[in-house]
C-alpha atoms as a PDB file:
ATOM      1  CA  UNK A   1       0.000   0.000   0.000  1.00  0.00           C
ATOM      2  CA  UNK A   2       1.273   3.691  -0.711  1.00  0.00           C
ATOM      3  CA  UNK A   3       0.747   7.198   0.434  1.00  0.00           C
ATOM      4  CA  UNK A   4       0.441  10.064  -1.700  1.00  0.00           C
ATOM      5  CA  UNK A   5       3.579  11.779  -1.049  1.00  0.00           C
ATOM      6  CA  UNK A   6       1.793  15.408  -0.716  1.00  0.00           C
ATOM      7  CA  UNK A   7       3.718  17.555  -3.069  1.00  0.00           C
ATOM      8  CA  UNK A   8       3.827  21.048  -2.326  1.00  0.00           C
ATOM      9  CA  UNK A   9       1.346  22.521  -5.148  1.00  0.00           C
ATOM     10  CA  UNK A  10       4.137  25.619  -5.134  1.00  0.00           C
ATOM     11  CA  UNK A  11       7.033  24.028  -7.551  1.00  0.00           C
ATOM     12  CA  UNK A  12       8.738  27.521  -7.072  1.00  0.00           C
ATOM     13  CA  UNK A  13       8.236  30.459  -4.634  1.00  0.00           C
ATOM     14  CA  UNK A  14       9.464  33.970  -6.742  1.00  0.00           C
ATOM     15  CA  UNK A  15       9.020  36.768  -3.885  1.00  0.00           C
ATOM     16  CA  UNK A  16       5.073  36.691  -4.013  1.00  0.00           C
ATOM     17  CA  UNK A  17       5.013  34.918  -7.174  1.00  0.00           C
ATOM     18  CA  UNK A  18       4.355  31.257  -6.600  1.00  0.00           C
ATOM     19  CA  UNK A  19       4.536  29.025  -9.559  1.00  0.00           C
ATOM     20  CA  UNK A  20       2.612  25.933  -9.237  1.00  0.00           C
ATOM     21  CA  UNK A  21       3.583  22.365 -10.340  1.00  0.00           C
ATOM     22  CA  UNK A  22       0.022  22.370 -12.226  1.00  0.00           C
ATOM     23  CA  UNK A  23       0.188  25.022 -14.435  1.00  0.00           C
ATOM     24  CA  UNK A  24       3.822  23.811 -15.500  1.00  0.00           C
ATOM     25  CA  UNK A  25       2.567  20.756 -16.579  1.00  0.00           C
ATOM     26  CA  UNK A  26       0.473  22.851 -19.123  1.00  0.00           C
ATOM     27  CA  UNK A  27       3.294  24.341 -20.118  1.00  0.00           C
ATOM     28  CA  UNK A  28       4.985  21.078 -20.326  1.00  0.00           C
ATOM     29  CA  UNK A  29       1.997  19.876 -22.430  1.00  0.00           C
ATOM     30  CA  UNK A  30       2.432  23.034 -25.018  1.00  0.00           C
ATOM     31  CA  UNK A  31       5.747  22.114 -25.309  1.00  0.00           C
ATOM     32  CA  UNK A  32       5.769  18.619 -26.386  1.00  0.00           C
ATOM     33  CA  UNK A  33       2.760  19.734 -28.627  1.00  0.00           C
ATOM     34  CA  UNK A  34       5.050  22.365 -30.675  1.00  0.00           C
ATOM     35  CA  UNK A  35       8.050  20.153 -30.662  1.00  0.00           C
ATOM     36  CA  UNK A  36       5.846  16.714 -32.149  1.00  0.00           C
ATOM     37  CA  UNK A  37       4.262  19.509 -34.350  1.00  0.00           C
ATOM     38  CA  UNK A  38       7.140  20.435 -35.591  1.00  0.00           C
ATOM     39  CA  UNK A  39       8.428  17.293 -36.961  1.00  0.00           C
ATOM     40  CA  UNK A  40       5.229  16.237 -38.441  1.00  0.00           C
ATOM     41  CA  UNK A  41       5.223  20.510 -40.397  1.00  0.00           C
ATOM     42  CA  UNK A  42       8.423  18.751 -41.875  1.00  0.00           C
ATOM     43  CA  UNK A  43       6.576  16.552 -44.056  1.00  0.00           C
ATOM     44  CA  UNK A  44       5.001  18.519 -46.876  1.00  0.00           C
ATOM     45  CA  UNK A  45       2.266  15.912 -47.631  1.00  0.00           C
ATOM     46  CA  UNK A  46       0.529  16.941 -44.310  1.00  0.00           C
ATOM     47  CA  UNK A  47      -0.050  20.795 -45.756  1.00  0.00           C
ATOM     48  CA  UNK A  48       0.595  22.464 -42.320  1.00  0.00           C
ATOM     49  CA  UNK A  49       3.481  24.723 -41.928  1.00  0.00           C
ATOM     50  CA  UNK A  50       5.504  25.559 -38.931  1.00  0.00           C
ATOM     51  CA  UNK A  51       3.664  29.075 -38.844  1.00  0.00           C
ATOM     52  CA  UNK A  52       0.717  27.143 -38.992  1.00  0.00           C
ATOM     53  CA  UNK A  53       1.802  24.920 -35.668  1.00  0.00           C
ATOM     54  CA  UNK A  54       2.864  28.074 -34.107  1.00  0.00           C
ATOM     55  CA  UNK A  55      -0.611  29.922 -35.081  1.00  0.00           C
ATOM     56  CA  UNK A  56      -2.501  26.900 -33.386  1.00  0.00           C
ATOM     57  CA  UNK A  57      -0.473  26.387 -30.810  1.00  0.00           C
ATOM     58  CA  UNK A  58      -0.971  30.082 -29.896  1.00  0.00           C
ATOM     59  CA  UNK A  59      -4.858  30.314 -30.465  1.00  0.00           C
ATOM     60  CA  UNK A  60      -4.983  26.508 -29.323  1.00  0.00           C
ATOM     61  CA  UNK A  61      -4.246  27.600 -25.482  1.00  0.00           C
ATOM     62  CA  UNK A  62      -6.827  30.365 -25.901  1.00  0.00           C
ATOM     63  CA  UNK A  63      -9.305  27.605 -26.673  1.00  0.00           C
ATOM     64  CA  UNK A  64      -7.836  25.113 -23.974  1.00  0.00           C
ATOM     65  CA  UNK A  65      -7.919  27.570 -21.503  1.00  0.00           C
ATOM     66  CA  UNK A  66     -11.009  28.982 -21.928  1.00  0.00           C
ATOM     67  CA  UNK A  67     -12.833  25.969 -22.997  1.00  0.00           C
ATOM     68  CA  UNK A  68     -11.928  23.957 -20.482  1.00  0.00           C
ATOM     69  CA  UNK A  69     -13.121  26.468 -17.835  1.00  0.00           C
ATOM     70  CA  UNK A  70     -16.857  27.295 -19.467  1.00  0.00           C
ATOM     71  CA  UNK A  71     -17.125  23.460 -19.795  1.00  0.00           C
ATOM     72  CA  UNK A  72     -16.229  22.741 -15.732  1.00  0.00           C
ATOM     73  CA  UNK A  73     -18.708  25.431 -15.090  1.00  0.00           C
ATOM     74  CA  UNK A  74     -22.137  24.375 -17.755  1.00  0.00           C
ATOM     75  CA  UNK A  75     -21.031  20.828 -17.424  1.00  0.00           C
ATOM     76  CA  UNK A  76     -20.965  19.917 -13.914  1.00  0.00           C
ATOM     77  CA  UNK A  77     -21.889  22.838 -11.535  1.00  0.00           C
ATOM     78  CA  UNK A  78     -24.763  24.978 -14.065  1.00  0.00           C
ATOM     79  CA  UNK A  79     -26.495  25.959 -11.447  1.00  0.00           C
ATOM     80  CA  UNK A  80     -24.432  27.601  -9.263  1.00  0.00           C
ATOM     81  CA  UNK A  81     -22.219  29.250 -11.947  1.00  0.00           C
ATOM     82  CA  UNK A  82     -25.171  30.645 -13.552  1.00  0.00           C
ATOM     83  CA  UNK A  83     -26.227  32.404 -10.380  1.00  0.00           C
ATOM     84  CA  UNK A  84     -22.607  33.742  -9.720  1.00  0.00           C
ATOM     85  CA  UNK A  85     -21.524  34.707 -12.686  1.00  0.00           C
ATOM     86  CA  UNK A  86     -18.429  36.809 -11.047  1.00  0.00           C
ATOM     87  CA  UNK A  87     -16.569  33.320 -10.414  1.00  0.00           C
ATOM     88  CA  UNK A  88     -16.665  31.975 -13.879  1.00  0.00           C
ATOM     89  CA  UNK A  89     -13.034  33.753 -14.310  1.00  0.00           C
ATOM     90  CA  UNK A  90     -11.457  32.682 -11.149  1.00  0.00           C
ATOM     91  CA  UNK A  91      -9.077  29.489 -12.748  1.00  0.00           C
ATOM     92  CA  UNK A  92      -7.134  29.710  -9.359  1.00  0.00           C
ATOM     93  CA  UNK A  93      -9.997  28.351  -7.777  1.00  0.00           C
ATOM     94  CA  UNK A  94      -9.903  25.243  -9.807  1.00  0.00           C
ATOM     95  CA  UNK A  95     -12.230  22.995 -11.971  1.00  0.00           C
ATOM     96  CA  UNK A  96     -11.230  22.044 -15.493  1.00  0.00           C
ATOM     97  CA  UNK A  97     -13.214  20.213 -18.107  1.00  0.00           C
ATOM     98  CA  UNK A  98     -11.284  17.763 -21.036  1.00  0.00           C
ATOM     99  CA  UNK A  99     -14.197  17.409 -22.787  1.00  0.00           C
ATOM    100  CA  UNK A 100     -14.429  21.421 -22.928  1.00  0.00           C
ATOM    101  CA  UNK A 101     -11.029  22.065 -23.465  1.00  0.00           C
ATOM    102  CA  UNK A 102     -11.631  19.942 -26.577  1.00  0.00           C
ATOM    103  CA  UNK A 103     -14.579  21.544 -27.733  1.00  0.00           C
ATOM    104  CA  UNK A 104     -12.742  24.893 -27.302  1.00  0.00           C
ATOM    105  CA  UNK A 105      -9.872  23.324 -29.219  1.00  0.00           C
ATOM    106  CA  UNK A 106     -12.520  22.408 -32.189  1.00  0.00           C
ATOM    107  CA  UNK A 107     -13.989  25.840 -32.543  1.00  0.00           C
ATOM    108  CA  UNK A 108      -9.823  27.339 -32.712  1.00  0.00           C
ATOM    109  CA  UNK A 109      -9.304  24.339 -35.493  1.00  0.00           C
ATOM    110  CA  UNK A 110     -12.811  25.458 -37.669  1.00  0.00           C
ATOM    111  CA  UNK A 111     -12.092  28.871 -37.900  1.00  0.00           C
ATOM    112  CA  UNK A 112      -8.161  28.309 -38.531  1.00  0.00           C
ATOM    113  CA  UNK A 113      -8.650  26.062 -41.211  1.00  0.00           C
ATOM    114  CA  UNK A 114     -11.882  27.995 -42.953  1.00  0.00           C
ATOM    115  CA  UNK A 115     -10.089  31.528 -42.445  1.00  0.00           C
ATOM    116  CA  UNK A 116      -6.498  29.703 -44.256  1.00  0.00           C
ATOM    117  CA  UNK A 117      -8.440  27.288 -46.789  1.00  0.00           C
ATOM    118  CA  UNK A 118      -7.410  24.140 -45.974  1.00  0.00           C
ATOM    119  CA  UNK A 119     -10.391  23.115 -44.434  1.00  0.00           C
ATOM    120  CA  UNK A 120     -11.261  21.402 -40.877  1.00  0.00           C
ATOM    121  CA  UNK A 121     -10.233  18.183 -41.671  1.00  0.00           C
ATOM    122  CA  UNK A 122      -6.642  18.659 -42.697  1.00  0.00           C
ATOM    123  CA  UNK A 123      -6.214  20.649 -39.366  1.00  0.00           C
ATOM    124  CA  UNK A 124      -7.518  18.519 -36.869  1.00  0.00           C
ATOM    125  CA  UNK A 125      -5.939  15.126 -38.430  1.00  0.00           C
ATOM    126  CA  UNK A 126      -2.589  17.432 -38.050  1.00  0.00           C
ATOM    127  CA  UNK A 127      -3.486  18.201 -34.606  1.00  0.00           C
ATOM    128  CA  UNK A 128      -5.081  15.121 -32.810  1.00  0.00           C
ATOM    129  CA  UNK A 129      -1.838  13.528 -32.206  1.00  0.00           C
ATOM    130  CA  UNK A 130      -0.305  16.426 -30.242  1.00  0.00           C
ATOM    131  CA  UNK A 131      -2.841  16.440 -27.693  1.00  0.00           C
ATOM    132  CA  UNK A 132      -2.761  13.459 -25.919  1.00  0.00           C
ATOM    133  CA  UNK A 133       0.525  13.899 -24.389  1.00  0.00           C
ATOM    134  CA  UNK A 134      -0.620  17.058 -23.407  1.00  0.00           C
ATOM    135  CA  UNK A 135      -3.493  15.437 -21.357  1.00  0.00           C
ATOM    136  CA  UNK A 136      -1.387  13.058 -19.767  1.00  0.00           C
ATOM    137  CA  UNK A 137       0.763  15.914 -18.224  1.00  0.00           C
ATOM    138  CA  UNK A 138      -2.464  17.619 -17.275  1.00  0.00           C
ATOM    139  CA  UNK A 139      -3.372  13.825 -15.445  1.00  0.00           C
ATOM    140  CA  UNK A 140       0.243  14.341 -13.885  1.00  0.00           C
ATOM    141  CA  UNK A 141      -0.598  17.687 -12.845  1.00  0.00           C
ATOM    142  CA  UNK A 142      -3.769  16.151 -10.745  1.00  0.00           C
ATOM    143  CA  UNK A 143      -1.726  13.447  -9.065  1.00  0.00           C
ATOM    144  CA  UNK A 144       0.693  16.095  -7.865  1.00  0.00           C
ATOM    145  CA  UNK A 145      -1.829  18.194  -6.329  1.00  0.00           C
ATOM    146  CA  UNK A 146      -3.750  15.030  -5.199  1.00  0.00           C
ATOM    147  CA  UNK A 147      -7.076  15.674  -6.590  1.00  0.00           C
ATOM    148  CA  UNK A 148      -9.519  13.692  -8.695  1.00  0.00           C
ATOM    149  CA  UNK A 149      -8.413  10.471  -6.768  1.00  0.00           C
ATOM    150  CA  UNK A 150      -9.740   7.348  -7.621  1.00  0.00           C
ATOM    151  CA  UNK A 151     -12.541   5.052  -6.013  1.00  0.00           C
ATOM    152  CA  UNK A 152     -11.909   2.660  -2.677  1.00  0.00           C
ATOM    153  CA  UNK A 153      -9.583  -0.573  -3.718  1.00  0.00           C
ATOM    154  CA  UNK A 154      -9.074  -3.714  -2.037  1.00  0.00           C
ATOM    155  CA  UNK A 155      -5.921  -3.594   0.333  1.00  0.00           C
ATOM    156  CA  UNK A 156      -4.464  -5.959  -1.101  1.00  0.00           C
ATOM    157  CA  UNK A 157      -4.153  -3.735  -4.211  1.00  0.00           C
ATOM    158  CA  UNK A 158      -0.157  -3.376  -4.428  1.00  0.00           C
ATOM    159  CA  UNK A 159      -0.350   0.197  -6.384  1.00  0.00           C
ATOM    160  CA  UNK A 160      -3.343   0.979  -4.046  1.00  0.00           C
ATOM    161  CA  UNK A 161      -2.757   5.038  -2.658  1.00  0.00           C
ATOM    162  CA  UNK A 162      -3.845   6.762   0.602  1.00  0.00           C
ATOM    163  CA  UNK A 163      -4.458  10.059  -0.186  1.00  0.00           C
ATOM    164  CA  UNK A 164      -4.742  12.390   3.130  1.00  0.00           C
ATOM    165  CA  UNK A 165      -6.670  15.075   1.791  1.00  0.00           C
ATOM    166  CA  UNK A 166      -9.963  12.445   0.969  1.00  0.00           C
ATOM    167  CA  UNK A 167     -12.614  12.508   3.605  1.00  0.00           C
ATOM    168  CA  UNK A 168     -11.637   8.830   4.478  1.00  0.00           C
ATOM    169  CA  UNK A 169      -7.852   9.468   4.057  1.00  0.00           C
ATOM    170  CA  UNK A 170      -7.076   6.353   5.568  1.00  0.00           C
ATOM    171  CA  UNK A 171      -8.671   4.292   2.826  1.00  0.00           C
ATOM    172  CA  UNK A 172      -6.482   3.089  -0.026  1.00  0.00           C
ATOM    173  CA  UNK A 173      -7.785   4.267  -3.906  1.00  0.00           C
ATOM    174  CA  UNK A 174      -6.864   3.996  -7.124  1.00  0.00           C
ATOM    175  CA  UNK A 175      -4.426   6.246  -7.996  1.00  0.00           C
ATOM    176  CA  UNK A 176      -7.035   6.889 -11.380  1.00  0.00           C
ATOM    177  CA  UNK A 177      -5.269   9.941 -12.214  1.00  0.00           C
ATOM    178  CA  UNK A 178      -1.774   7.715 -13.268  1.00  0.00           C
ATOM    179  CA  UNK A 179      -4.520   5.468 -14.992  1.00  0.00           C
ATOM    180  CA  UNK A 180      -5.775   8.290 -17.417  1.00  0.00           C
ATOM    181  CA  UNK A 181      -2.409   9.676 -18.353  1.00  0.00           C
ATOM    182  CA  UNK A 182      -1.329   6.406 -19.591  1.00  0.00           C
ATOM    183  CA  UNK A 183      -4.714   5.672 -21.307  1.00  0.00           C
ATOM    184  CA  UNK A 184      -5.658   8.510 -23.014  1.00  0.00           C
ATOM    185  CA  UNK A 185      -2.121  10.092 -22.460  1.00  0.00           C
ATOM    186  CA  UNK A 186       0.620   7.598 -23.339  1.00  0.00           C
ATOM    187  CA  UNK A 187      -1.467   4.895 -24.982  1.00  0.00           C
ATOM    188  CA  UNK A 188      -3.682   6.897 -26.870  1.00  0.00           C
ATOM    189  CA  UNK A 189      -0.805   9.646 -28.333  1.00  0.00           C
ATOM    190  CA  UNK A 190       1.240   5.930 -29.803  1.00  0.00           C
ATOM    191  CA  UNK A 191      -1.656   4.339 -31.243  1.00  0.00           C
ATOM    192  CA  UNK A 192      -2.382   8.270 -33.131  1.00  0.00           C
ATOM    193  CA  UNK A 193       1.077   8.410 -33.887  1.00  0.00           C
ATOM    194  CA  UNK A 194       1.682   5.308 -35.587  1.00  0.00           C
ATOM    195  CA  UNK A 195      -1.590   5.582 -37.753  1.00  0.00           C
ATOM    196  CA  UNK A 196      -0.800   9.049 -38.696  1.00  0.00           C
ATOM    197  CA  UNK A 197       2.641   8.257 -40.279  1.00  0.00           C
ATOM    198  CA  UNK A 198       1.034   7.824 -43.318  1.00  0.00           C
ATOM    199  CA  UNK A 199      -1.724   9.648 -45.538  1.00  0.00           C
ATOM    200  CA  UNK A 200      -5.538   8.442 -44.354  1.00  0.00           C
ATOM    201  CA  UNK A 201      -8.587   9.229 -45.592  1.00  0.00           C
ATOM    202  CA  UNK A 202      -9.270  13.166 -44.521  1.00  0.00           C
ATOM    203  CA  UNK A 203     -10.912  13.257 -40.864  1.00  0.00           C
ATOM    204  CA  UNK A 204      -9.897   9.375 -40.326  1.00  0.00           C
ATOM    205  CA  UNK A 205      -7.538  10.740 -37.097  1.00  0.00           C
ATOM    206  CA  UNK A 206      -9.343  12.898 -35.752  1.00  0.00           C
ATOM    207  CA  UNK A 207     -12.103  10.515 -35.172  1.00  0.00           C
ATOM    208  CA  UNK A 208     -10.132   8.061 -34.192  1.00  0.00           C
ATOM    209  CA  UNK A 209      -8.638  10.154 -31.578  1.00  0.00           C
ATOM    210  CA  UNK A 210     -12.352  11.187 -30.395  1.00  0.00           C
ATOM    211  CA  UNK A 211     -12.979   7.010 -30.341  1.00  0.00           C
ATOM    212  CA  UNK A 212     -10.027   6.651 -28.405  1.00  0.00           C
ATOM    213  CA  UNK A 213     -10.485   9.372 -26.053  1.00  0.00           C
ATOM    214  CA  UNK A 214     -13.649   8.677 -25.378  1.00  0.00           C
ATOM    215  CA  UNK A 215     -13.299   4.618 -24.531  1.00  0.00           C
ATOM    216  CA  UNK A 216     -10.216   5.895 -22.134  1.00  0.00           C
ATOM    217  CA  UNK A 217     -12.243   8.178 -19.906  1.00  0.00           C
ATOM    218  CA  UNK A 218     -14.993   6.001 -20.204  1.00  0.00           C
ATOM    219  CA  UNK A 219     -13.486   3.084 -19.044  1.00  0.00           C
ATOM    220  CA  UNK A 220     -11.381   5.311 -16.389  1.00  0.00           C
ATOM    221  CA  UNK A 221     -14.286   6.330 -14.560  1.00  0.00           C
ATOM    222  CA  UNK A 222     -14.974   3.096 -13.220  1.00  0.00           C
ATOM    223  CA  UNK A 223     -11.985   3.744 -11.331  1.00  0.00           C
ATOM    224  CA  UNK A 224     -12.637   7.615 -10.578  1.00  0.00           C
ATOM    225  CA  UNK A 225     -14.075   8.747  -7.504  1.00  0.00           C
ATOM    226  CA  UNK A 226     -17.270  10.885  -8.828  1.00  0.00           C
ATOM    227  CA  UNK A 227     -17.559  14.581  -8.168  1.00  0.00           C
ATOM    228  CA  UNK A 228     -19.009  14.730  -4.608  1.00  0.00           C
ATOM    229  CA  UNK A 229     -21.601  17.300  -5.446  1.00  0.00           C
ATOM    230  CA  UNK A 230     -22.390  14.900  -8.176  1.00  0.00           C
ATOM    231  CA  UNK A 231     -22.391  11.183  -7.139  1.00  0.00           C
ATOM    232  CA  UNK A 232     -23.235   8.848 -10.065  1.00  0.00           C
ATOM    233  CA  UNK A 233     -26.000   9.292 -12.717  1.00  0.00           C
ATOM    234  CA  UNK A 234     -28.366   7.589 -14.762  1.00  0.00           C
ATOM    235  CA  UNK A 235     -27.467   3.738 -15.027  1.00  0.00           C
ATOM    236  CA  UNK A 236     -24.996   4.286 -12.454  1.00  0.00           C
ATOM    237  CA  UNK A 237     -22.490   6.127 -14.617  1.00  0.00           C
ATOM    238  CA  UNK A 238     -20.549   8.662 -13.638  1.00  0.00           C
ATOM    239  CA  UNK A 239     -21.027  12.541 -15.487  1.00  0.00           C
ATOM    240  CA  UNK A 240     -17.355  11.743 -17.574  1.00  0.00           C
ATOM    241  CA  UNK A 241     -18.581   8.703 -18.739  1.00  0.00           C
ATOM    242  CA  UNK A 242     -21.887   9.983 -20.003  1.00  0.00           C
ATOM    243  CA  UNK A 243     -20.246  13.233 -21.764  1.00  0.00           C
ATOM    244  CA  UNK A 244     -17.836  10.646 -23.136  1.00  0.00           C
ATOM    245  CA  UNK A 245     -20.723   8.354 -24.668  1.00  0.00           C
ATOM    246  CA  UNK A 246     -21.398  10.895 -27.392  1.00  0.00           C
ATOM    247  CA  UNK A 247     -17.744  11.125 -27.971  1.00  0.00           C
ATOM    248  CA  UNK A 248     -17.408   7.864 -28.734  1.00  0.00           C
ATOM    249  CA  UNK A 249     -20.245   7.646 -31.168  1.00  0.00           C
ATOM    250  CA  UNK A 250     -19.237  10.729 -32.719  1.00  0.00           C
ATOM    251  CA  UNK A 251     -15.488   8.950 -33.059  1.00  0.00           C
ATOM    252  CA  UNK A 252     -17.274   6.200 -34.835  1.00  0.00           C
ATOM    253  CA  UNK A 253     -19.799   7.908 -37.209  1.00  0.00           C
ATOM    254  CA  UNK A 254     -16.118  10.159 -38.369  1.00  0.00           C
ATOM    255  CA  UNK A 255     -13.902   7.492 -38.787  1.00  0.00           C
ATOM    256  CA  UNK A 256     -16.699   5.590 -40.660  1.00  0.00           C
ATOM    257  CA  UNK A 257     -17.388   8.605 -42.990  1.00  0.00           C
ATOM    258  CA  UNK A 258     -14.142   9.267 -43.863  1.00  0.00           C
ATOM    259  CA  UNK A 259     -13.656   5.588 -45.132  1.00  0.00           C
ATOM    260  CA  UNK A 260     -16.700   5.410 -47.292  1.00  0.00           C
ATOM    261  CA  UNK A 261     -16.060   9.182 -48.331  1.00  0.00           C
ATOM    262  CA  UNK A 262     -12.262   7.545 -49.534  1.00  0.00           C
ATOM    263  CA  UNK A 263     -13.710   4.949 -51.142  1.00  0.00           C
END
C-alpha cells in the first residue's frame, strides 16, 4: 500500500510569485505539442506549416484555456455558476473540463482552417496527435496536487494510494489519475502516432482520436471517484462517462465517414 507523497502545489516560490507544479505541466503539455508539431510541419504531404503549428499552438491555449473552464462550469456545476456569474473567471480556484477544453480546441481548429483554406479536416488530423501527451501531463498535474483520486480498492491492491486530503484518508484508492495519463495520455498519443505516419482518408484521425479518447475516460471512470456534489447518474455512470458516450459515437460515425467518403 502507498501514500500520496503530498507535493507542495508551489514548484517555485518567486518573492510573491508562486509558480505551481500544475500550471507547469500545461506548459509542459504546449511544449511537447510544438516540438511533435514540428516534426510532423516537416513533411510537406501533411499541408501544415511551422507558422501554422505556431498559429494553433498560440490560439490553441486560448481555446484550452477557456474551454476547459466554461465546460467545468455548464457541465458539472450549471447551477451555481449561472447564479454567480463573477466566479466563472477565477481558474485559481480550480475545476477544469477535457471534454471542454476539446470543444474549445474544435472551434480554434474550424475557424483556422476555414479563415487559411485548408479546411477542418486537414487541421484537426494534423493536430489530434499532439494532444494526448498534453493530457497526460495535465493527469500528472492532478496526481501532484492530489485531486480527482480514484474510487476505494481492495488492500491488497499493491499500487493501491492513501491520499490524506480524501474525507476517508485512511482508505487506499486507485491512484485513477496515473490510470488516465497512460490511457488517453501515453497509450492513446502511440496508437495516433503510428496511424498518422502515413496519408488516411481526410478526418480518419481525428475521429479516431475522439474514439479513443472517449473509450479511455470512459473506461477510467470506473476507477474515478465521482464529483461529490455529483455522485453517479443515470445507469450508475458517472457525469465523464456519459459526456464521453457521445464522444465515442461521434469517433465512430467520423472514422466511418471518412472511409466510405475515400472509397
Amino acid at each position: 500500500m502507498l501514500v500520496h507523497p503530498q507535493f507542495d502545489p508551489v514548484a517555485l516560490q518567486i518573492g510573491p510569485l508562486g509558480i505551481h507544479w500544475y500550471g507547469l505541466t500545461y506548459l509542459v503539455g504546449f511544449a511537447l505539442f510544438w516540438g511533435l508539431g514540428w516534426l510532423r510541419a516537416r513533411e510537406p504531404w501533411r499541408g501544415i506549416t511551422a507558422d501554422d503549428l505556431e498559429n494553433l499552438l498560440f490560439y490553441g491555449i486560448f481555446g484550452v484555456v477557456l474551454g476547459g473552464r466554461l465546460g467545468y462550469c455548464l457541465f458539472y456545476q450549471p447551477e451555481y455558476y449561472l447564479s454567480h456569474l463573477g466566479d466563472i473567471p477565477k481558474l485559481w480556484q480550480g475545476g477544469m473540463s477535457a471534454h471542454g477544453g476539446m470543444i474549445g480546441v474544435i472551434v480554434v481548429m474550424a475557424i483556422y482552417g476555414r479563415v487559411r483554406g485548408m479546411g477542418f479536416w486537414r487541421v484537426a488530423d494534423f493536430v489530434a496527435p499532439l494532444v494526448p501527451l498534453g493530457l497526460m501531463m495535465g493527469r500528472f498535474g492532478n496526481f501532484i496536487n492530489g485531486e480527482l483520486w480514484g474510487r476505494v480498492c481492495s488492500p491488497s491492491l499493491p499500487w493501491g494510494m492513501i491520499f490524506p486530503q480524501a474525507l476517508d484518508g485512511g482508505v487506499p484508492r486507485h491512484p485513477s489519475q496515473l490510470y488516465e495519463a497512460g490511457l488517453e495520455g501515453a497509450l492513446l498519443f502511440v496508437v495516433l502516432w503510428l496511424v498518422s505516419r502515413r496519408p488516411t482518408p481526410n478526418g480518419f484521425v481525428a475521429g479516431l482520436f475522439c474514439l479513443g479518447y472517449g473509450l479511455a475516460r470512459f473506461t477510467v471512470e470506473f476507477f474515478r471517484e465521482p464529483d461529490a456534489f455529483l455522485g453517479l447518474q443515470a445507469l450508475g455512470l458517472s457525469r465523464g462517462q456519459w459526456l464521453s458516450l457521445p464522444l465515442i459515437l461521434l469517433g465512430i460515425v467520423i472514422m466511418l465517414w471518412a472511409t466510405k467518403r475515400k472509397a
